[in-house]
Protein backbone atom coordinates (compact mmCIF):
# COMPACT_ATOMS: atom_id res chain seq x y z
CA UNK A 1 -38.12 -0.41 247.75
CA UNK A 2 -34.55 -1.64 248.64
CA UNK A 3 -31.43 0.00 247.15
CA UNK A 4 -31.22 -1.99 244.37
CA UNK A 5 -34.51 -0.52 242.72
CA UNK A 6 -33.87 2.61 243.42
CA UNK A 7 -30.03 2.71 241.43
CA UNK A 8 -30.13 5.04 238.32
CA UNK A 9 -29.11 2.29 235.62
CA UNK A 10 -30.70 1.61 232.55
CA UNK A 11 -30.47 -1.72 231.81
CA UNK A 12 -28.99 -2.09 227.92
CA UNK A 13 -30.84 -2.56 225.04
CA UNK A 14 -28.46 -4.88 223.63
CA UNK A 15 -29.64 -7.44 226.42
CA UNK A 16 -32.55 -6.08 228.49
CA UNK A 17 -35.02 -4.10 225.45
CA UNK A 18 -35.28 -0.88 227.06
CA UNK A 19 -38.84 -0.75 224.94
CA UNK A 20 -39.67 -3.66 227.25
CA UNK A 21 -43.17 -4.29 229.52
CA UNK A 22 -43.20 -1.98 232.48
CA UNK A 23 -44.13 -4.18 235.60
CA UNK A 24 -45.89 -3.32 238.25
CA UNK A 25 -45.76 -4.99 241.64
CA UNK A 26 -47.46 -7.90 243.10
CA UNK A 27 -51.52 -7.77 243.46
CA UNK A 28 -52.96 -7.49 247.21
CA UNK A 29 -56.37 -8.45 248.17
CA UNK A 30 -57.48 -11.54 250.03
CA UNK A 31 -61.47 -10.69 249.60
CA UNK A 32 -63.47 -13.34 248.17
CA UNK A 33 -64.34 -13.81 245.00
CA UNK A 34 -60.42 -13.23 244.06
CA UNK A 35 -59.69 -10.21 241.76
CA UNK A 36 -58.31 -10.77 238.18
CA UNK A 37 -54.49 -11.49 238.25
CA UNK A 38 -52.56 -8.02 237.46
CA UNK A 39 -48.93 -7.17 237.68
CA UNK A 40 -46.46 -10.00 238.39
CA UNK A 41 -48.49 -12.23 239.03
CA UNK A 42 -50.40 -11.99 236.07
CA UNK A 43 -47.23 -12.12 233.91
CA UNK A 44 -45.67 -14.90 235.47
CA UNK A 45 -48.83 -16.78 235.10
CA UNK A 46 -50.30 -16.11 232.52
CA UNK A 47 -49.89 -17.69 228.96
CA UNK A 48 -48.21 -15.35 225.79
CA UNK A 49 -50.94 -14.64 223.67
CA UNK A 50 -50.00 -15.55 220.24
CA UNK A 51 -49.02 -12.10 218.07
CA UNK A 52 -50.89 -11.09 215.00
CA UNK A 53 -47.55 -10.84 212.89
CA UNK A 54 -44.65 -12.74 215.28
CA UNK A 55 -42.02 -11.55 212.34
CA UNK A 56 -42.37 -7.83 213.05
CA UNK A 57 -42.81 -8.24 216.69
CA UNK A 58 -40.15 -6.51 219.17
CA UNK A 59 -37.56 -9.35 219.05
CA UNK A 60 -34.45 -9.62 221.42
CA UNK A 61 -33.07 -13.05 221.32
CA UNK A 62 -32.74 -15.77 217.89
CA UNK A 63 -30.91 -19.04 217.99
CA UNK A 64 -31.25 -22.02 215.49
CA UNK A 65 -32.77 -25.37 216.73
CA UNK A 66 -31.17 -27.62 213.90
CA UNK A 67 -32.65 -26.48 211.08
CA UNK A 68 -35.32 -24.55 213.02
CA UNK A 69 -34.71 -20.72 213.73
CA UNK A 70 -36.24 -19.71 217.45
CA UNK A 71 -36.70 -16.07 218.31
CA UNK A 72 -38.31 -14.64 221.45
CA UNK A 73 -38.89 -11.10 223.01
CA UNK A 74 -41.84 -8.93 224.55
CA UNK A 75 -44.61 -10.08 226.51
CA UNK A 76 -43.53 -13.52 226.06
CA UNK A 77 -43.33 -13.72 222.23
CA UNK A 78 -41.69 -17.08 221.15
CA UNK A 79 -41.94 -16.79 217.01
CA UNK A 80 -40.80 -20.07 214.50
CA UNK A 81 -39.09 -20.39 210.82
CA UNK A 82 -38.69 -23.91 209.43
CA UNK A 83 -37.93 -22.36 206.55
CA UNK A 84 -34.06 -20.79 207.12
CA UNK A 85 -36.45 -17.19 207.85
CA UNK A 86 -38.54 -16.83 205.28
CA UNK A 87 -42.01 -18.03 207.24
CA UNK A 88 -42.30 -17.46 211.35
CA UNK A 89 -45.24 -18.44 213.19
CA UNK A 90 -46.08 -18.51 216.55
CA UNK A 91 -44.84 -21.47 219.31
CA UNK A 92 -47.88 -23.31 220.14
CA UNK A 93 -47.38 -22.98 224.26
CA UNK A 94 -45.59 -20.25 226.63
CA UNK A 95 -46.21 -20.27 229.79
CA UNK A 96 -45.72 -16.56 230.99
CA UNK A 97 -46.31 -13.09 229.31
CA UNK A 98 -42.93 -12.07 230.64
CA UNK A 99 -40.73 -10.35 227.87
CA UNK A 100 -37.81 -12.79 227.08
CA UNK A 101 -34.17 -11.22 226.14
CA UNK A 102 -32.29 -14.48 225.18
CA UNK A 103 -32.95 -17.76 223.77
CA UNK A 104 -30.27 -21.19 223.58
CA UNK A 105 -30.42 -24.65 222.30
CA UNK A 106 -28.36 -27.58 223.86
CA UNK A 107 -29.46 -29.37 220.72
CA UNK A 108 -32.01 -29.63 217.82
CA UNK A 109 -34.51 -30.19 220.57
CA UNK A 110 -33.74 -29.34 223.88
CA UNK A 111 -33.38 -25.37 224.49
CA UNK A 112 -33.61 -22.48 227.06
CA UNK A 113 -35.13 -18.64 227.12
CA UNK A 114 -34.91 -16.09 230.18
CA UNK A 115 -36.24 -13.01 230.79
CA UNK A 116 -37.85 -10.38 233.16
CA UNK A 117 -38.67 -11.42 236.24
CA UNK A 118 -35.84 -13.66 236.26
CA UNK A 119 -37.64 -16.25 234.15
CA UNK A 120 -36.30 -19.39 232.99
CA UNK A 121 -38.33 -21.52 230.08
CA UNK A 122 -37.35 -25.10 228.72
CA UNK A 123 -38.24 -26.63 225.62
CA UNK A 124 -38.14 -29.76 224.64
CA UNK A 125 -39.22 -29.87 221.36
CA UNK A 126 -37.55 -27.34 219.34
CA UNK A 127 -39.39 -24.37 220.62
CA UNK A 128 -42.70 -25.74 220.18
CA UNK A 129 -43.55 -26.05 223.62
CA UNK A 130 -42.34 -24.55 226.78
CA UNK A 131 -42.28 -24.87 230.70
CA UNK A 132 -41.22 -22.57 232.95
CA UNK A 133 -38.74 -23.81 235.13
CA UNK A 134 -37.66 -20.87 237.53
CA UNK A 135 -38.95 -17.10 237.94
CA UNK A 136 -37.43 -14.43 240.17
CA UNK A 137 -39.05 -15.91 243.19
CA UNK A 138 -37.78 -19.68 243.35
CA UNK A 139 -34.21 -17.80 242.59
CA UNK A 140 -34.71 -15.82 245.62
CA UNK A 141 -35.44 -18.26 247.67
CA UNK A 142 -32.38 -20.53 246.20
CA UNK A 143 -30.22 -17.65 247.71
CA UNK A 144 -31.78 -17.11 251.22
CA UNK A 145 -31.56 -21.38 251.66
CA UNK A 146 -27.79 -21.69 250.53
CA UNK A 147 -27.22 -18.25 253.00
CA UNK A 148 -28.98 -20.08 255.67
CA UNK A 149 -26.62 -22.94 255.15
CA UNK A 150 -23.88 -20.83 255.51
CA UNK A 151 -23.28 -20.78 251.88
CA UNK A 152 -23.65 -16.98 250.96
CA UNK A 153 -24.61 -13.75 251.99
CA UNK A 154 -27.75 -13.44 254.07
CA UNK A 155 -28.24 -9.43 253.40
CA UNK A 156 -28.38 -10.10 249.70
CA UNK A 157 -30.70 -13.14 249.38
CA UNK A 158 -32.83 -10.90 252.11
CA UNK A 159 -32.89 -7.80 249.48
CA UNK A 160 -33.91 -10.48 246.67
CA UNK A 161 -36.75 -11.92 249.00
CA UNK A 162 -37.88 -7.95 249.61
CA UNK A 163 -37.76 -7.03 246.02
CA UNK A 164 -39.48 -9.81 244.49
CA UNK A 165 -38.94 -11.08 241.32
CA UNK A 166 -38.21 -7.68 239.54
CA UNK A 167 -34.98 -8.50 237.82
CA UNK A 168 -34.14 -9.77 233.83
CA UNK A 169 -31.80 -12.15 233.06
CA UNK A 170 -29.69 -11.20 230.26
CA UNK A 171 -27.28 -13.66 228.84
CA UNK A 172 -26.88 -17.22 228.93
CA UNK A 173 -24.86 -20.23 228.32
CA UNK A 174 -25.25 -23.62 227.15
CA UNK A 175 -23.51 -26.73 227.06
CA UNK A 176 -25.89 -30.19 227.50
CA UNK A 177 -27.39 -30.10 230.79
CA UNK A 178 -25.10 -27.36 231.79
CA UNK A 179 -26.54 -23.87 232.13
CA UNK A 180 -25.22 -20.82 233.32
CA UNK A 181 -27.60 -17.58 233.14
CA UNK A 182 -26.43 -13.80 234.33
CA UNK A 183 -28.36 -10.91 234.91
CA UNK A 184 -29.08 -7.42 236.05
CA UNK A 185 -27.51 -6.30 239.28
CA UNK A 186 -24.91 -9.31 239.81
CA UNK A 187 -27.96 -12.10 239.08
CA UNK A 188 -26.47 -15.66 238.07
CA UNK A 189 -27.75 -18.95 238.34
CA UNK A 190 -26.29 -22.24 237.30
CA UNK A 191 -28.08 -25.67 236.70
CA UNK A 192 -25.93 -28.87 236.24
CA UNK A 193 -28.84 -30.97 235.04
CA UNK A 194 -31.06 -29.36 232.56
CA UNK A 195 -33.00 -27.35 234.34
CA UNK A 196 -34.39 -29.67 237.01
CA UNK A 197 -32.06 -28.11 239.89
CA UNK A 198 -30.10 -24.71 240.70
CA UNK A 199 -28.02 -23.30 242.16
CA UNK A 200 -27.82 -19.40 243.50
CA UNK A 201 -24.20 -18.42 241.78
CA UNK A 202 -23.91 -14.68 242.22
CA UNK A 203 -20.84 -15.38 244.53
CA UNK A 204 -18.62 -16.88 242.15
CA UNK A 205 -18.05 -13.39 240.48
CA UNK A 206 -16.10 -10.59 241.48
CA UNK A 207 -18.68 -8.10 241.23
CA UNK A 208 -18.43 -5.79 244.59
CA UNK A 209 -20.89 -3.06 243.20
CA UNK A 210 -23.31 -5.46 241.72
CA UNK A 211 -22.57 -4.17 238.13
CA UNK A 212 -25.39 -5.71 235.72
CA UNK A 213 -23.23 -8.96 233.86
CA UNK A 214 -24.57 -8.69 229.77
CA UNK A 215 -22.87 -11.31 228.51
CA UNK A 216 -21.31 -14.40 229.03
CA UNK A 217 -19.62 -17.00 226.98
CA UNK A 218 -17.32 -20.13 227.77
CA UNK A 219 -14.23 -21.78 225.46
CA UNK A 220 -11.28 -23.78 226.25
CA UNK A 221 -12.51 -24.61 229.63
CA UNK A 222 -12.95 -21.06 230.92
CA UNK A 223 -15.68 -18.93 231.60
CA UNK A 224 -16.17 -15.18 230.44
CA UNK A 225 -18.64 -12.34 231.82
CA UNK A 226 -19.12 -8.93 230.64
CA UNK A 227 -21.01 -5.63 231.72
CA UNK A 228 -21.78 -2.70 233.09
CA UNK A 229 -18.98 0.30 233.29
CA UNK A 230 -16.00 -2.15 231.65
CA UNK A 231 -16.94 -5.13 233.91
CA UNK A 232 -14.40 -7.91 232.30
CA UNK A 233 -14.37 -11.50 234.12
CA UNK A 234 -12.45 -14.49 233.60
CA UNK A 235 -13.20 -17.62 235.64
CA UNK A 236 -10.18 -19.06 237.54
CA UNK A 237 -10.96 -22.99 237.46
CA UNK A 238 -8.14 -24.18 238.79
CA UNK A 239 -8.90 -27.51 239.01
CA UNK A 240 -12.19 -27.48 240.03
CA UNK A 241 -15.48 -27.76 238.40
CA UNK A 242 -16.90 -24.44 238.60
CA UNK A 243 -14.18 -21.38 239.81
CA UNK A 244 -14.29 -17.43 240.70
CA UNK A 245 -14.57 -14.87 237.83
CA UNK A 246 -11.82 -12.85 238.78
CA UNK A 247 -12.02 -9.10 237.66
CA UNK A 248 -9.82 -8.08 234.72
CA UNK A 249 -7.93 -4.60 233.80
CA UNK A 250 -10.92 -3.34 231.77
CA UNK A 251 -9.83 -2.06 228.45
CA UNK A 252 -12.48 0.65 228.47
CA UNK A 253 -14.63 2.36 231.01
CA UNK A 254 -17.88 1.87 229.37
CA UNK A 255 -20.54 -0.91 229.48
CA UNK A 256 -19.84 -4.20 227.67
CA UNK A 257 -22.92 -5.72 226.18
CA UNK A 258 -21.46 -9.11 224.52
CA UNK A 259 -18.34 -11.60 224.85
CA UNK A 260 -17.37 -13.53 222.14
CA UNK A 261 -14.33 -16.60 223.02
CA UNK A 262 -13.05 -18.51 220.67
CA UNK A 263 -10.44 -20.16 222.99
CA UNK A 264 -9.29 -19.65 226.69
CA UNK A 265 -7.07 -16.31 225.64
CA UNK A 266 -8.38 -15.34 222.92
CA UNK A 267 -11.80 -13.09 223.17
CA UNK A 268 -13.33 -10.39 221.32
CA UNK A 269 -15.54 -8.23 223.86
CA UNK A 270 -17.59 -5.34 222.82
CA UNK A 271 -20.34 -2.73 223.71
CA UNK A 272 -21.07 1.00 223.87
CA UNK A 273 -20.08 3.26 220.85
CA UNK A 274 -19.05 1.26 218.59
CA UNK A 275 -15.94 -0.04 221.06
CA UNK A 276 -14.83 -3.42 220.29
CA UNK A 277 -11.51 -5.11 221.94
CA UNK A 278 -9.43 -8.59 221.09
CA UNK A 279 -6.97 -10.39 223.76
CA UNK A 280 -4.61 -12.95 222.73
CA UNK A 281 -3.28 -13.38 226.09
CA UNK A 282 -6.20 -13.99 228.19
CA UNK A 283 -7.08 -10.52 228.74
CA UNK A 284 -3.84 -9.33 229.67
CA UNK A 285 -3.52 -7.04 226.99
CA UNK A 286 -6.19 -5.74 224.60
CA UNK A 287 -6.08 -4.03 221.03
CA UNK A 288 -8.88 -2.18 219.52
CA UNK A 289 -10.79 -3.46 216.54
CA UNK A 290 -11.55 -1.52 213.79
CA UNK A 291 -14.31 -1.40 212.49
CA UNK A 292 -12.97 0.60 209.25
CA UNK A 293 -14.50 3.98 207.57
CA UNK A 294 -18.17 2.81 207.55
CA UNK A 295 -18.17 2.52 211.82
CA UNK A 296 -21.35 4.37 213.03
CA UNK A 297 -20.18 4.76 216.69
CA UNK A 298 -23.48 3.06 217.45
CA UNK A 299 -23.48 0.71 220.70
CA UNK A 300 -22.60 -2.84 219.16
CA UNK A 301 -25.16 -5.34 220.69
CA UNK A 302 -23.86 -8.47 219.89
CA UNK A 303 -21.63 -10.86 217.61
CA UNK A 304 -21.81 -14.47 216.28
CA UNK A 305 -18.71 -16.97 215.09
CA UNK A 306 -19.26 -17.68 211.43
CA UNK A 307 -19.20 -21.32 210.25
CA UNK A 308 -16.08 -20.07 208.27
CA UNK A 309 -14.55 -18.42 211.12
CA UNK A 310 -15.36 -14.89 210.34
CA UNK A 311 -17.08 -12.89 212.86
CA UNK A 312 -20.29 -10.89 212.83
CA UNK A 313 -20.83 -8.03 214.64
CA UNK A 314 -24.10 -6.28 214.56
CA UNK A 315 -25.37 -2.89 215.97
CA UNK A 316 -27.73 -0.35 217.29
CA UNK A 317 -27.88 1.51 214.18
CA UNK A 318 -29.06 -1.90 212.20
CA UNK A 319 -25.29 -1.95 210.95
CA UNK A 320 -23.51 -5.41 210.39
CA UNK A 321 -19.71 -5.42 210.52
CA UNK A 322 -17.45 -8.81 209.33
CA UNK A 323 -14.13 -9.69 210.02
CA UNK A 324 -11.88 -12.15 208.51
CA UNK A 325 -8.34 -11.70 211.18
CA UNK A 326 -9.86 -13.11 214.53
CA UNK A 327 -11.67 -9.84 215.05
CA UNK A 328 -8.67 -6.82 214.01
CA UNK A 329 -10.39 -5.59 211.16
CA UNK A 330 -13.85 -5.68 210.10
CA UNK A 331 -15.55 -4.03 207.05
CA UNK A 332 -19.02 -3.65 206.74
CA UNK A 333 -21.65 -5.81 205.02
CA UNK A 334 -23.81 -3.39 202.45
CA UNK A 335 -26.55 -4.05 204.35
CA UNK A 336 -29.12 -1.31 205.79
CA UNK A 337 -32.01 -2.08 208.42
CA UNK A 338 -32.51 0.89 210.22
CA UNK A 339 -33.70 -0.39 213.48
CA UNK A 340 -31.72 -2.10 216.43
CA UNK A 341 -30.32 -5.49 215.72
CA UNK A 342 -30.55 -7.56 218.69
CA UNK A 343 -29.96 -10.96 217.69
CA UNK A 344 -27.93 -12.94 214.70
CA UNK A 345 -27.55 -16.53 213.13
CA UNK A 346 -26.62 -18.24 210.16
CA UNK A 347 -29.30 -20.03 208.11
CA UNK A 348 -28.28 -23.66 207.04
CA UNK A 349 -28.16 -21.71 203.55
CA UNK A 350 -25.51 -19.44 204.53
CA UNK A 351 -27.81 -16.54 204.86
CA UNK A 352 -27.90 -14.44 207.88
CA UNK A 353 -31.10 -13.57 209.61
CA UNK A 354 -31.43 -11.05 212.65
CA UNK A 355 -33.93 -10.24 215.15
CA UNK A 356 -34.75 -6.33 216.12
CA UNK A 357 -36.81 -4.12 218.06
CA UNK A 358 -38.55 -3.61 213.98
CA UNK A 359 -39.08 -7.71 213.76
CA UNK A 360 -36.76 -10.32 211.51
CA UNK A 361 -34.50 -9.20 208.51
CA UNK A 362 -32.70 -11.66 206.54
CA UNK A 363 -28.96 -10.51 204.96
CA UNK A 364 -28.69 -12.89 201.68
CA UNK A 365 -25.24 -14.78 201.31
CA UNK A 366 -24.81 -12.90 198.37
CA UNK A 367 -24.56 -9.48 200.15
CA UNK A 368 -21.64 -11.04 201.79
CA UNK A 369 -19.39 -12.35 199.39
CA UNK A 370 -17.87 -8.74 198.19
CA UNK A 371 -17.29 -8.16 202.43
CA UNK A 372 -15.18 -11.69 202.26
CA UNK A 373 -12.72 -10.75 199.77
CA UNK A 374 -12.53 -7.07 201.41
CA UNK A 375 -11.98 -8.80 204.93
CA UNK A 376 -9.42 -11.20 203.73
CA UNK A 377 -7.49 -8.08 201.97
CA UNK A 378 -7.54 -6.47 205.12
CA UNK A 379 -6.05 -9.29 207.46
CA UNK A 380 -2.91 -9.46 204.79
């Protein structure tokens, strides 16, 4: 095992699902007839099977396809709701049993979900159907051909080839044919064309200790990263297409699981107990959001813009947190799951609906009306 494997990290629930398929290595034997598939292999090439109840399965990623709501998570679980939440069936292909952490669409047709083993799955159809398009072995091999051509570092595409495809990917971003996808241990991959070509990318970030990157998010023509202990990143683009994500004074030591940016300087980042921090100035200074007398302390695993321009936050405890002030002050929605949220969108009817580790939960636009007016008393 290289060092890599052996580091004593957890990767986060918020992007990774600790609760998550434990793989084993690759298969040997050469004898003849071949044995079953087991391991990586078999999860890489085998199919999902469809789940008995896809709305209560363990669920780590949601996004809306139009009017379509797309949620994925363990062994390759890929669940559907044409109807804003309230139905969810099962995606009629998926390729690999791998559990998926995040899911994105370019448009109401054309989306992306990664996962374990560094997977990467395309849809063309609103979720319906889905290819794989690269694993943790064709993104290993990326890196040792661009280190061979003298474009990055031949010791670390070398520890990818020796550790095989054992890595998740953990956040990703989205903008037409433009992809960018991060992952555990420094992972990032970048695709200017849908899908149909990558590129290794773990260089452009200022990383040193190979920190795991949780989230990312773009606005204004920059590029944001987040993770492990603090990890803040800004890309420096300076006139070209795709610059270095510089390191940033961290305005807390712990790990950041989610980046929100709603222009080039102004970004909400959050993560472990309950911290959550705003820059107006590109991240040269931060301020603390509260979160008000209801905070939990729990880790907060993620946030969502608002088509209003509020912002969601949502937590480990099952809490969800709105703000009305760019992110300041946030009061919390009555609103009680239990289990770990892991995913949020808004329903074309204004409803909420949220993936956990417990399945789908849907927060009625009614439950958020009295957490409007308190929000908008607070930003005055």
């Amino acid at each position: 095992m290289s060092s890599w494997s052996l580091r004593p990290r957890a990767i986060g629930l918020a992007s990774a699902g600790v609760l998550a398929l434990m793989l084993t290595g690759w298969a040997a034997g050469t004898a003849s007839p071949a044995p079953p598939l087991s391991g990586t292999a078999a999860v890489l090439q085998a199919a999902a099977a469809p789940a008995v109840a896809p709305q209560r399965a363990l669920l780590l990623g949601l996004a809306r396809a139009g009017e379509r709501l797309v949620a994925v998570g363990e062994q390759g679980v890929i669940t559907l709701s044409d109807d804003q939440g309230k139905i969810w069936r099962n995606a009629a292909k998926v390729p690999v049993s791998a559990t998926l952490t995040a899911v994105r669409f370019a448009d109401a047709r054309v989306g992306y979900a990664i996962g374990h083993l560094g997977v990467v799955l395309r849809s063309e159809d609103a979720g319906e159907h889905w290819t794989r398009v690269l694993d943790g072995q064709a993104i290993a091999a990326l890196a040792m051909a661009q280190a061979q051509a003298g474009q990055g570092k031949l010791d670390e595409a070398q520890r990818l080839v020796d550790d095989g495809p054992d890595k998740p990917l953990l956040d990703l971003w989205v903008d037409g044919p433009d992809i960018s996808i991060v992952g555990a241990f420094n992972l990032a991959v970048h695709s200017r064309d849908g899908g149909r070509s990558w590129r290794f990318d773990s260089g452009r970030f200022d990383n040193p200790n190979s920190m795991h990157l949780y989230g990312l998010a773009r606005a204004g023509g920059s590029g944001w990263a987040v993770g492990e202990q603090g990890l803040v990143l800004r890309e420096d683009l300076s006139g070209k297409a795709d610059g270095h994500f510089s390191a940033l004074k961290a305005p807390y030591d712990g790990s950041l699981f989610g980046v929100l940016a709603s222009s080039d300087r102004q970004v909400l980042v959050h993560g472990l107990r309950g911290h959550a921090f705003v820059t107006a100035d590109a991240g040269s200074t931060w301020q603390r959001a509260n979160l008000g007398p209801q905070a939990t302390g729990a880790s907060i695993n993620g946030s969502l813009r608002l088509r209003d321009g509020r912002i969601a936050l949502f937590d480990q405890g099952g809490g969800l947190f709105v703000s009305a002030d760019g992110g300041l002050n946030f009061q919390r929605v009555p609103f009680a799951w239990g289990a770990p949220l892991t995913g949020l969108v808004e329903a074309p009817d204004g409803s909420l609906v949220a993936s956990s580790v417990a399945g789908i939960v849907t927060v009625p636009r009614a439950a958020l009306q009295p957490t409007v007016a308190a929000a908008s008393g607070a930003s005055r």
